[in-house]
Protein backbone atom coordinates (compact mmCIF):
# COMPACT_ATOMS: atom_id res chain seq x y z
CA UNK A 1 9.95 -2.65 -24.02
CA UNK A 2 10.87 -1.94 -20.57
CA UNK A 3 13.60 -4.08 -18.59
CA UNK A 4 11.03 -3.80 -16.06
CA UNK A 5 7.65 -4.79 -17.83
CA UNK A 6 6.12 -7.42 -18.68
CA UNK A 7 8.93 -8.96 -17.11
CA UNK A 8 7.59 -12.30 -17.38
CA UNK A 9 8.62 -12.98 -20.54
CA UNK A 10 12.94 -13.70 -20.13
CA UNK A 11 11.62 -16.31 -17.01
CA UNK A 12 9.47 -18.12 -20.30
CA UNK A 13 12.86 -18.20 -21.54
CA UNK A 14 14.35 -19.94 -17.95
CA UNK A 15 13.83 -23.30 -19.43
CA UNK A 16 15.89 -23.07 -22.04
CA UNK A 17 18.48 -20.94 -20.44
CA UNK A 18 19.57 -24.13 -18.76
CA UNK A 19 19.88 -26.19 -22.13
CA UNK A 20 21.67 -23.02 -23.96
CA UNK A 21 23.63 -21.77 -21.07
CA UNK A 22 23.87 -25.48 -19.23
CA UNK A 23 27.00 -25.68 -17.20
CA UNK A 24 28.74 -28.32 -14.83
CA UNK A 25 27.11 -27.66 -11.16
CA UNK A 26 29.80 -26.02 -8.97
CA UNK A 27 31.35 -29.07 -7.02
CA UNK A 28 32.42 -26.60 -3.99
CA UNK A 29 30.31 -25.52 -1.71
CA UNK A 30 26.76 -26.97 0.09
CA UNK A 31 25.20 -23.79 -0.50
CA UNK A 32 21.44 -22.38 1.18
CA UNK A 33 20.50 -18.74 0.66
CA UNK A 34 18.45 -16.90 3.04
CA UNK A 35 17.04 -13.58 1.94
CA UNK A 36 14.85 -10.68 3.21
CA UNK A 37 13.34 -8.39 1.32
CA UNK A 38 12.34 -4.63 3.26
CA UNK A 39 9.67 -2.54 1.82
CA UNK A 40 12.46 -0.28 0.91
CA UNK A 41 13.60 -2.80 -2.30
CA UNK A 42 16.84 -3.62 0.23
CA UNK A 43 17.89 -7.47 0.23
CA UNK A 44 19.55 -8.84 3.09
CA UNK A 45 21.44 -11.87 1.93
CA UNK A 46 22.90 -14.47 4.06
CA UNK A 47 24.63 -17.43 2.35
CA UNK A 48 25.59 -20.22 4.22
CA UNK A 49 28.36 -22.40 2.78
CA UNK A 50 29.56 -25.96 3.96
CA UNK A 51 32.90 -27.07 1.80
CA UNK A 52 32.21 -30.56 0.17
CA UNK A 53 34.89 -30.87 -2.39
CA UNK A 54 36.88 -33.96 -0.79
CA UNK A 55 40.56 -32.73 -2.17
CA UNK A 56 39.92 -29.74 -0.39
CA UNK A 57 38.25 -30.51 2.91
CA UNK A 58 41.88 -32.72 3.15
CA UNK A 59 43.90 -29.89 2.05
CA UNK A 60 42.36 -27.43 4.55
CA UNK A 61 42.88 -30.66 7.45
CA UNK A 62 45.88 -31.54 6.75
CA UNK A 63 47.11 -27.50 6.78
CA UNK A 64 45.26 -26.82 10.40
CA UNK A 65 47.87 -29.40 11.13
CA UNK A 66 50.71 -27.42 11.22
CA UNK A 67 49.46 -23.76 10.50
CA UNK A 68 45.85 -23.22 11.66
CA UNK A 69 46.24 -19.61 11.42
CA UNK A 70 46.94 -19.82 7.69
CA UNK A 71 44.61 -22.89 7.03
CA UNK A 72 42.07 -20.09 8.55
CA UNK A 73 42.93 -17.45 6.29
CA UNK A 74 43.18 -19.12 3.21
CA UNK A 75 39.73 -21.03 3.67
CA UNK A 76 38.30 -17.71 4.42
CA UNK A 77 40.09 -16.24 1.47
CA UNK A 78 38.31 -19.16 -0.60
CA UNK A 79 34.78 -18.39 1.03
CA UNK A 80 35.31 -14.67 0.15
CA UNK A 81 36.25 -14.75 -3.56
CA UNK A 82 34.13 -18.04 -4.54
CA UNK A 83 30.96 -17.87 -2.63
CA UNK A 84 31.13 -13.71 -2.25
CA UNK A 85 32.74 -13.05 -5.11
CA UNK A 86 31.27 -14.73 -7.47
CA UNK A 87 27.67 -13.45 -6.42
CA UNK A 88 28.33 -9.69 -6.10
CA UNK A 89 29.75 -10.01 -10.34
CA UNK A 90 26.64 -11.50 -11.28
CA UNK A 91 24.69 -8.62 -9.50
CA UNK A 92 26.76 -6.24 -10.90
CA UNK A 93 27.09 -7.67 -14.24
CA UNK A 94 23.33 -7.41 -14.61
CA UNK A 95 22.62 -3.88 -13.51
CA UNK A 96 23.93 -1.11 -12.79
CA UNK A 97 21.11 -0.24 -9.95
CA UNK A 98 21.94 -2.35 -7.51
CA UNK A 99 24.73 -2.02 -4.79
CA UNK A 100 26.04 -4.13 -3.04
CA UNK A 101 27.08 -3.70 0.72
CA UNK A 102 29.23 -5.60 3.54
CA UNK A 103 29.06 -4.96 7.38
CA UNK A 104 31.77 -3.16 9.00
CA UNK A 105 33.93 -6.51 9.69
CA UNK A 106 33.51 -8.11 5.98
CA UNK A 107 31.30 -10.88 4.80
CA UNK A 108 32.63 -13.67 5.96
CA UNK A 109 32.61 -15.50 9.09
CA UNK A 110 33.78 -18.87 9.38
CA UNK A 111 32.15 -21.61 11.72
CA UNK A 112 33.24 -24.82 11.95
CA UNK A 113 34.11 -27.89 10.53
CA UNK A 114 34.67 -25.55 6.79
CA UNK A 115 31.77 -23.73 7.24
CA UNK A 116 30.54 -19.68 7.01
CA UNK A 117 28.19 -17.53 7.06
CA UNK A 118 28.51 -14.65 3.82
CA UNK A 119 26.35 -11.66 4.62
CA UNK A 120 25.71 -8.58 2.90
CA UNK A 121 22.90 -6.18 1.96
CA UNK A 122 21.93 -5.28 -1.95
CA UNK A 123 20.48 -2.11 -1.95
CA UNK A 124 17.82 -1.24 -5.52
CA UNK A 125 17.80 -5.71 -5.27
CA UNK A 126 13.43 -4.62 -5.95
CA UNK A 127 13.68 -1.15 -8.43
CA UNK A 128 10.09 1.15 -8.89
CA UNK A 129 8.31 0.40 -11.61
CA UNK A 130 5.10 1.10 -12.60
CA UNK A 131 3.69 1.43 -8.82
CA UNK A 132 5.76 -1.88 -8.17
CA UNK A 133 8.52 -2.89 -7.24
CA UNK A 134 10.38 -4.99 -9.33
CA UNK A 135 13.60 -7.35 -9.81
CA UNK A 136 16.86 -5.52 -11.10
CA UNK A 137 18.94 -8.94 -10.67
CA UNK A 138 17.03 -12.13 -12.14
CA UNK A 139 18.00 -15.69 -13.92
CA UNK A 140 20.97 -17.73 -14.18
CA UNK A 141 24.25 -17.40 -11.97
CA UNK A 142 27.75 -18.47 -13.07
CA UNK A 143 30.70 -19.69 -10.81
CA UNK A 144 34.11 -18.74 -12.10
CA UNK A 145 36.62 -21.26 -10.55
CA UNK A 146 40.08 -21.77 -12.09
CA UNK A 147 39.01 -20.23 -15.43
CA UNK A 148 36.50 -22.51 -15.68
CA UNK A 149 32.73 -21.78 -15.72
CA UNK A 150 30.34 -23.52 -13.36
CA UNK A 151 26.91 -22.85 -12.31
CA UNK A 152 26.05 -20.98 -9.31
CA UNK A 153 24.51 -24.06 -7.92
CA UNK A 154 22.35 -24.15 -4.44
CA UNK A 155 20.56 -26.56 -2.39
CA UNK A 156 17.61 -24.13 -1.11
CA UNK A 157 16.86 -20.47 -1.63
CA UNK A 158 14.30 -18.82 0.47
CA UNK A 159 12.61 -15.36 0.09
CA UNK A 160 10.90 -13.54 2.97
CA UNK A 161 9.15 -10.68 1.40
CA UNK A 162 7.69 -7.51 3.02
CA UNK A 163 4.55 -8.72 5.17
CA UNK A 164 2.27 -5.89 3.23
CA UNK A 165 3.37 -6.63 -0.05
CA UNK A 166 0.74 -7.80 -2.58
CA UNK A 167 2.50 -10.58 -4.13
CA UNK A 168 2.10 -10.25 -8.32
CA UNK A 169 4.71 -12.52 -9.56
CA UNK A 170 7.42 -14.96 -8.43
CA UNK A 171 8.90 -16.84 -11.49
CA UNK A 172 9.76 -19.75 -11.67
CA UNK A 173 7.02 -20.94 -8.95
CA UNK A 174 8.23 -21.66 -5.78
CA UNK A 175 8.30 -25.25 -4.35
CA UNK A 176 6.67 -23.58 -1.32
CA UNK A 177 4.77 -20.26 -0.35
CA UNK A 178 3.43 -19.84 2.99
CA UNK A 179 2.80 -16.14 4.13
CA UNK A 180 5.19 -14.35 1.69
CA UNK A 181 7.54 -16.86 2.89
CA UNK A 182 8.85 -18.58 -0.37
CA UNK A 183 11.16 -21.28 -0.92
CA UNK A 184 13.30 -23.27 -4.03
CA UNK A 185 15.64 -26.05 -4.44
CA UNK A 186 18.04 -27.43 -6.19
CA UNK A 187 18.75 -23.98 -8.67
CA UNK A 188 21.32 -21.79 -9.87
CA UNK A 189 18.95 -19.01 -10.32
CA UNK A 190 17.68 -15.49 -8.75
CA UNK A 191 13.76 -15.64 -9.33
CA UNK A 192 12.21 -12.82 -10.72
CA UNK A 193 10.25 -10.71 -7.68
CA UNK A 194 7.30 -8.46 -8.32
CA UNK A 195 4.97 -6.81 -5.80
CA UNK A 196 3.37 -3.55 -4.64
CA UNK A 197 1.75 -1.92 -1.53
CA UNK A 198 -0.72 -0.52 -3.33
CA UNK A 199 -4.36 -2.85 -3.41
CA UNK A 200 -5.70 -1.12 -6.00
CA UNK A 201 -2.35 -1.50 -8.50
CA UNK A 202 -2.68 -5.26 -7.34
CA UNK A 203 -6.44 -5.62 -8.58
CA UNK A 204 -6.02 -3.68 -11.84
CA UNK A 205 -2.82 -5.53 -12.64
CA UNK A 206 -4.39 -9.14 -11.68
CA UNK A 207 -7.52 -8.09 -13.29
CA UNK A 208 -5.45 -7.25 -16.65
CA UNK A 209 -3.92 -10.64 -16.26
CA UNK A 210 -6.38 -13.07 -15.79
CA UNK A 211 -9.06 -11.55 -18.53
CA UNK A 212 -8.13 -15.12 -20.99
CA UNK A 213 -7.48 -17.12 -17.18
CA UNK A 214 -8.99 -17.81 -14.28
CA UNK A 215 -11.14 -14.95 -12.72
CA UNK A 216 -9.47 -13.04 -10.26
CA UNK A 217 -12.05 -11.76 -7.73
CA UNK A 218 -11.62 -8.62 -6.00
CA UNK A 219 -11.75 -7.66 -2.43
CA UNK A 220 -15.05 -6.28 -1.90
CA UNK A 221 -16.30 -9.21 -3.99
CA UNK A 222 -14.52 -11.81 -1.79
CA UNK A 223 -16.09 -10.03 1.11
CA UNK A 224 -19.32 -10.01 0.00
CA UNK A 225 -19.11 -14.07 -1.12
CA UNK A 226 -17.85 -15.25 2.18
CA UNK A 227 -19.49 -15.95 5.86
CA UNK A 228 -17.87 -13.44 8.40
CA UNK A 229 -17.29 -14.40 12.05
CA UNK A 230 -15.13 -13.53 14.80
CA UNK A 231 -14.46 -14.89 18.38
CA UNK A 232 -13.26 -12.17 20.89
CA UNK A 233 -12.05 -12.65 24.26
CA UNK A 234 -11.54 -10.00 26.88
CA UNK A 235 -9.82 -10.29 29.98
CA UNK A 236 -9.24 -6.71 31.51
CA UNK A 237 -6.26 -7.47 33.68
CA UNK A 238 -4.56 -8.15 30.61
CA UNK A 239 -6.28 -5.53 28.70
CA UNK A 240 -6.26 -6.87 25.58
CA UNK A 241 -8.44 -8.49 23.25
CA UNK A 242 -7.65 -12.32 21.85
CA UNK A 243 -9.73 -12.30 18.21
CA UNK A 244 -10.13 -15.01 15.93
CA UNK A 245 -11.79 -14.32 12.44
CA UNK A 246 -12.79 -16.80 10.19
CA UNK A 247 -14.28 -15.62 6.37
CA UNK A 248 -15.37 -19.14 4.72
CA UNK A 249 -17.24 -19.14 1.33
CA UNK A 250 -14.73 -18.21 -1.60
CA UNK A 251 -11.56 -19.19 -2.52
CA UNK A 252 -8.63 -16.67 -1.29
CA UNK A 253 -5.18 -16.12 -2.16
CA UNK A 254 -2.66 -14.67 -0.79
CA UNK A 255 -3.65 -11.58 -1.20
CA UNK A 256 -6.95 -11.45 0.16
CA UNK A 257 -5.38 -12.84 3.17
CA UNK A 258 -2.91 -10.06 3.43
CA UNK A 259 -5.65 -7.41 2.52
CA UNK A 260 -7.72 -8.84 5.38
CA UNK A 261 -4.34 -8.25 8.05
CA UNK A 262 -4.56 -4.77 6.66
CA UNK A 263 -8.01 -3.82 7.48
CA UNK A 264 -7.67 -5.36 10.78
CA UNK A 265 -4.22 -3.42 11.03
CA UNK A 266 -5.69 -0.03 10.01
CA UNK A 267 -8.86 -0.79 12.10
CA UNK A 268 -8.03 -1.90 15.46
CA UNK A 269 -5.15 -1.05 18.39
CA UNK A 270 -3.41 -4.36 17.33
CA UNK A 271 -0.82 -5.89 19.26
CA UNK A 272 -0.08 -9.26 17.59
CA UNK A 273 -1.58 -10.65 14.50
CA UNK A 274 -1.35 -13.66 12.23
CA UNK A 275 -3.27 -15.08 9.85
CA UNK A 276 -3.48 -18.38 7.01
CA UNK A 277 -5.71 -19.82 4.34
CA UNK A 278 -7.28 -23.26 4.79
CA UNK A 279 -9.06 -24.55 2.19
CA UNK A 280 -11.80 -22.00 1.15
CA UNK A 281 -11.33 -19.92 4.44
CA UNK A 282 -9.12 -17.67 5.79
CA UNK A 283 -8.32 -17.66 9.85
CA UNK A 284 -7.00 -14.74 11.34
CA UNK A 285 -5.79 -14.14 14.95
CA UNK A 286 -4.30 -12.22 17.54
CA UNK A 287 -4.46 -9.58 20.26
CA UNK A 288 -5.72 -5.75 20.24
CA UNK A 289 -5.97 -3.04 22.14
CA UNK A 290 -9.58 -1.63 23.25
CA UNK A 291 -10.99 1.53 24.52
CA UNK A 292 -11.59 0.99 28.11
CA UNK A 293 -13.66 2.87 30.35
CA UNK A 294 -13.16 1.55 33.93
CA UNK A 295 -15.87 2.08 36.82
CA UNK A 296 -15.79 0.93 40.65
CA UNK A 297 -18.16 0.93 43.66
CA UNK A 298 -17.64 -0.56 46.86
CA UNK A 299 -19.16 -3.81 45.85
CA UNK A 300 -17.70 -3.48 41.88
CA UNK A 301 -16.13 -3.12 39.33
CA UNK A 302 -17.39 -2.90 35.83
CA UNK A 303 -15.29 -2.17 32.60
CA UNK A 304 -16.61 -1.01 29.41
CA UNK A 305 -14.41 -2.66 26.25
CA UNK A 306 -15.19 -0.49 23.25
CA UNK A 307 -13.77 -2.43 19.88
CA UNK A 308 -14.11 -1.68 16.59
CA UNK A 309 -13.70 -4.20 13.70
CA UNK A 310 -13.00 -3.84 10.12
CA UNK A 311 -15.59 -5.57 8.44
CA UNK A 312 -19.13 -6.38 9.40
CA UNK A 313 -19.16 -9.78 11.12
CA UNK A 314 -22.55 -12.21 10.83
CA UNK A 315 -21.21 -13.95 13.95
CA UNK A 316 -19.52 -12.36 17.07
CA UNK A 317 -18.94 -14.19 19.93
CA UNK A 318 -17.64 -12.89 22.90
CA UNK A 319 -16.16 -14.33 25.79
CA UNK A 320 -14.74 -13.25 29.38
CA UNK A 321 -12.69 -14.91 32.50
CA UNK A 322 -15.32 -17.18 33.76
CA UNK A 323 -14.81 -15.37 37.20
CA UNK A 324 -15.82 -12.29 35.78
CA UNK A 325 -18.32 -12.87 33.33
CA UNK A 326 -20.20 -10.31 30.77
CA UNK A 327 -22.84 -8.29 32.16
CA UNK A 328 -23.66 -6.85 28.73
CA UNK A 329 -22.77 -6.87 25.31
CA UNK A 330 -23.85 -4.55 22.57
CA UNK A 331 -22.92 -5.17 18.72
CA UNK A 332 -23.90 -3.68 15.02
CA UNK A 333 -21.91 -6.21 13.73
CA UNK A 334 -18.61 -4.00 13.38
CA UNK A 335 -18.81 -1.99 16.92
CA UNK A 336 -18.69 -3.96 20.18
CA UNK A 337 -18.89 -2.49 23.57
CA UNK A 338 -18.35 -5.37 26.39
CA UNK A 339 -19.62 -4.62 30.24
CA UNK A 340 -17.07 -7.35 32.49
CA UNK A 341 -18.23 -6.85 36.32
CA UNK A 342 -16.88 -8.64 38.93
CA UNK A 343 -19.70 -10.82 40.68
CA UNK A 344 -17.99 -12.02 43.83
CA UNK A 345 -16.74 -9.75 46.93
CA UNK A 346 -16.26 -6.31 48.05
CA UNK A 347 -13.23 -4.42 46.63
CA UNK A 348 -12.54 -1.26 45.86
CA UNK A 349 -11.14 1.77 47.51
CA UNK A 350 -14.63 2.01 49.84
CA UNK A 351 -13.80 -1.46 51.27
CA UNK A 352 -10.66 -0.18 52.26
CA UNK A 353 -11.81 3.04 54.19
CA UNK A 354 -14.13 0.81 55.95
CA UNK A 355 -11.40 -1.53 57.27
CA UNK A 356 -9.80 1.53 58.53
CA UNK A 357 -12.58 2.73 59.59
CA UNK A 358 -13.90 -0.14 61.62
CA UNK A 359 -11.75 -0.26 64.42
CA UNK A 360 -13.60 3.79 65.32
CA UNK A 361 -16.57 2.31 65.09
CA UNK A 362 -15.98 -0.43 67.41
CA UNK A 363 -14.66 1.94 69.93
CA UNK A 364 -17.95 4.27 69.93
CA UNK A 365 -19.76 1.23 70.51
């Protein structure tokens, strides 16, 4: 079998890794790491590190004392090979894929009060498998310190995977997930990451999975089970669009939510999206871009929005600056063209010819 697939089966084995492999929790360092994932598979990996160890918080002190310059260096030195080292062997140990890569002025930079900041890039950290993308580093992590072996121990880990991704399998589950935003505590573990771009590897794959679980339901079901409406506000000294879409009627996961951003992504001009699941509907919001065309009279002026949406709505709701107001709205459901006129006043480039103009007339009078 594959390293790669089904690679669920060595986190069935996490449990026990931590009876059979159990280890003393390193006593060093408050540790949190912070990690993004690009579409690319690339991990940027920030570790911060607060010393807690007593004997050596007064060691450090009582050097700064007489040689801050070296009590500097040598805490530095300790960051570097404990916290550093110690996670680039267990990436390399593991695989030979991954790489990883420092910035120009090294890992480590110190903050105060024994504090850093380790940060470095692992490139291949997500490898190409079988139209995913898939962990090459996963499970335990040892801490070497003074020949003796610890475990990698951390307060909180959080992943921030690619917004696009189609989320397949995070292992073990995450105290929290909140758009591809996912969190642990308390481990000594990488997790094991999969996901794809592709909706259609997603379905297949979940659909393969869940035949003995729960029913997964695809997109164009989930569409079809749920109530569709959208809010749309257009103010044309802005020029944008404010939207908010709510489908209500089946549960969603994540990644009908994502696969909803998408449509409305590949659909509209858009400017700023976001989007969440409450209960058995998903909200999503933001600004886009329409296709204008802009009239004016002396007495007028009248601008034709032209937006296109994604899905077919059974609600839409439009709204304008109550100074302006909507002369007309058209809608199918999916194509919306919105007439704003101004009601009040003469503007326009004629009003200003007649104000030049008026002082002639005056005079022939």
């Amino acid at each position: 079998m594959k390293r790669g697939a089904w690679i669920l089966i060595p986190f069935m084995l996490l449990a026990s890794f931590s009876q059979v492999y159990a280890y003393e929790n390193q006593h060093l360092f408050n540790i949190d790491i912070y990690m993004t994932i690009y579409p690319s598979g690339t991990a940027l990996v920030k570790i911060n590190a607060q010393l807690k160890d007593p004997f050596y918080i007064n060691y450090f002190e009582d050097l700064s004392q007489t040689n801050p310059g070296k009590a500097e260096k040598e805490f530095h030195d300790f960051v570097y090979s404990l916290v550093y080292g110690n996670f680039k062997r267990e990436v390399e140990k593991q695989t030979r894929e991954a790489l990883v890569v420092v910035p120009e002025e090294g890992p480590v930079k110190l903050g105060k009060n024994w504090t850093a900041v380790v940060t470095f890039k692992i490139y291949n950290y997500l490898v190409e498998e079988n139209q995913t993308l898939q962990s090459s580093v996963y499970g335990p992590m040892q801490f070497l310190f003074k020949n003796r072996v610890f475990e990698y121990s951390w307060r909180k880990l959080t992943i921030v995977l690619p917004k696009e991704a189609y989320l397949i399998t995070l292992a073990p589950k995450p105290k929290e997930l909140v758009e591809n935003v996912a969190s642990w505590e308390n481990g000594y573990y990488l997790p094991i990451v999969v996901i794809t771009f592709d909706s259609s590897v997603y379905e297949a794959i979940m659909n393969k999975t869940s035949e003995n679980t729960t029913k997964f339901i695809p997109f164009d079901e989930f569409l079809a089970k749920t109530m569709k409406g959208i809010q749309l506000y257009y103010n044309p000294l802005s020029g944008l669009v404010q939207f908010n879409a709510t489908f209500e009627g089946a549960n969603a996961t994540s990644y009908h939510e994502t696969k909803i951003r998408e449509e409305f992504n590949k659909t509209m001009d858009i400017q700023e999206i976001n989007s969440k699941i409450e209960g058995n509907k998903v909200i999503v919001w933001g600004k886009a871009k329409p296709k204008v065309d802009y009239k004016e009279s002396l007495t007028k002026k009248i601008w034709s929005a032209n937006i296109t949406l994604p899905f077919k709505f059974d609600k839409v709701d439009v709204k304008a600056p109550a100074s302006l107001g909507i002369k007309d709205q058209k809608t199918d459901g999916k194509s919306v063209i919105i007439v704003v006129e101004q009601k009040k006043g003469i503007c326009g480039p004629g009003f200003v010819l007649l104000i030049a103009l008026f002082p002639l007339l005056a005079k022939r009078r």
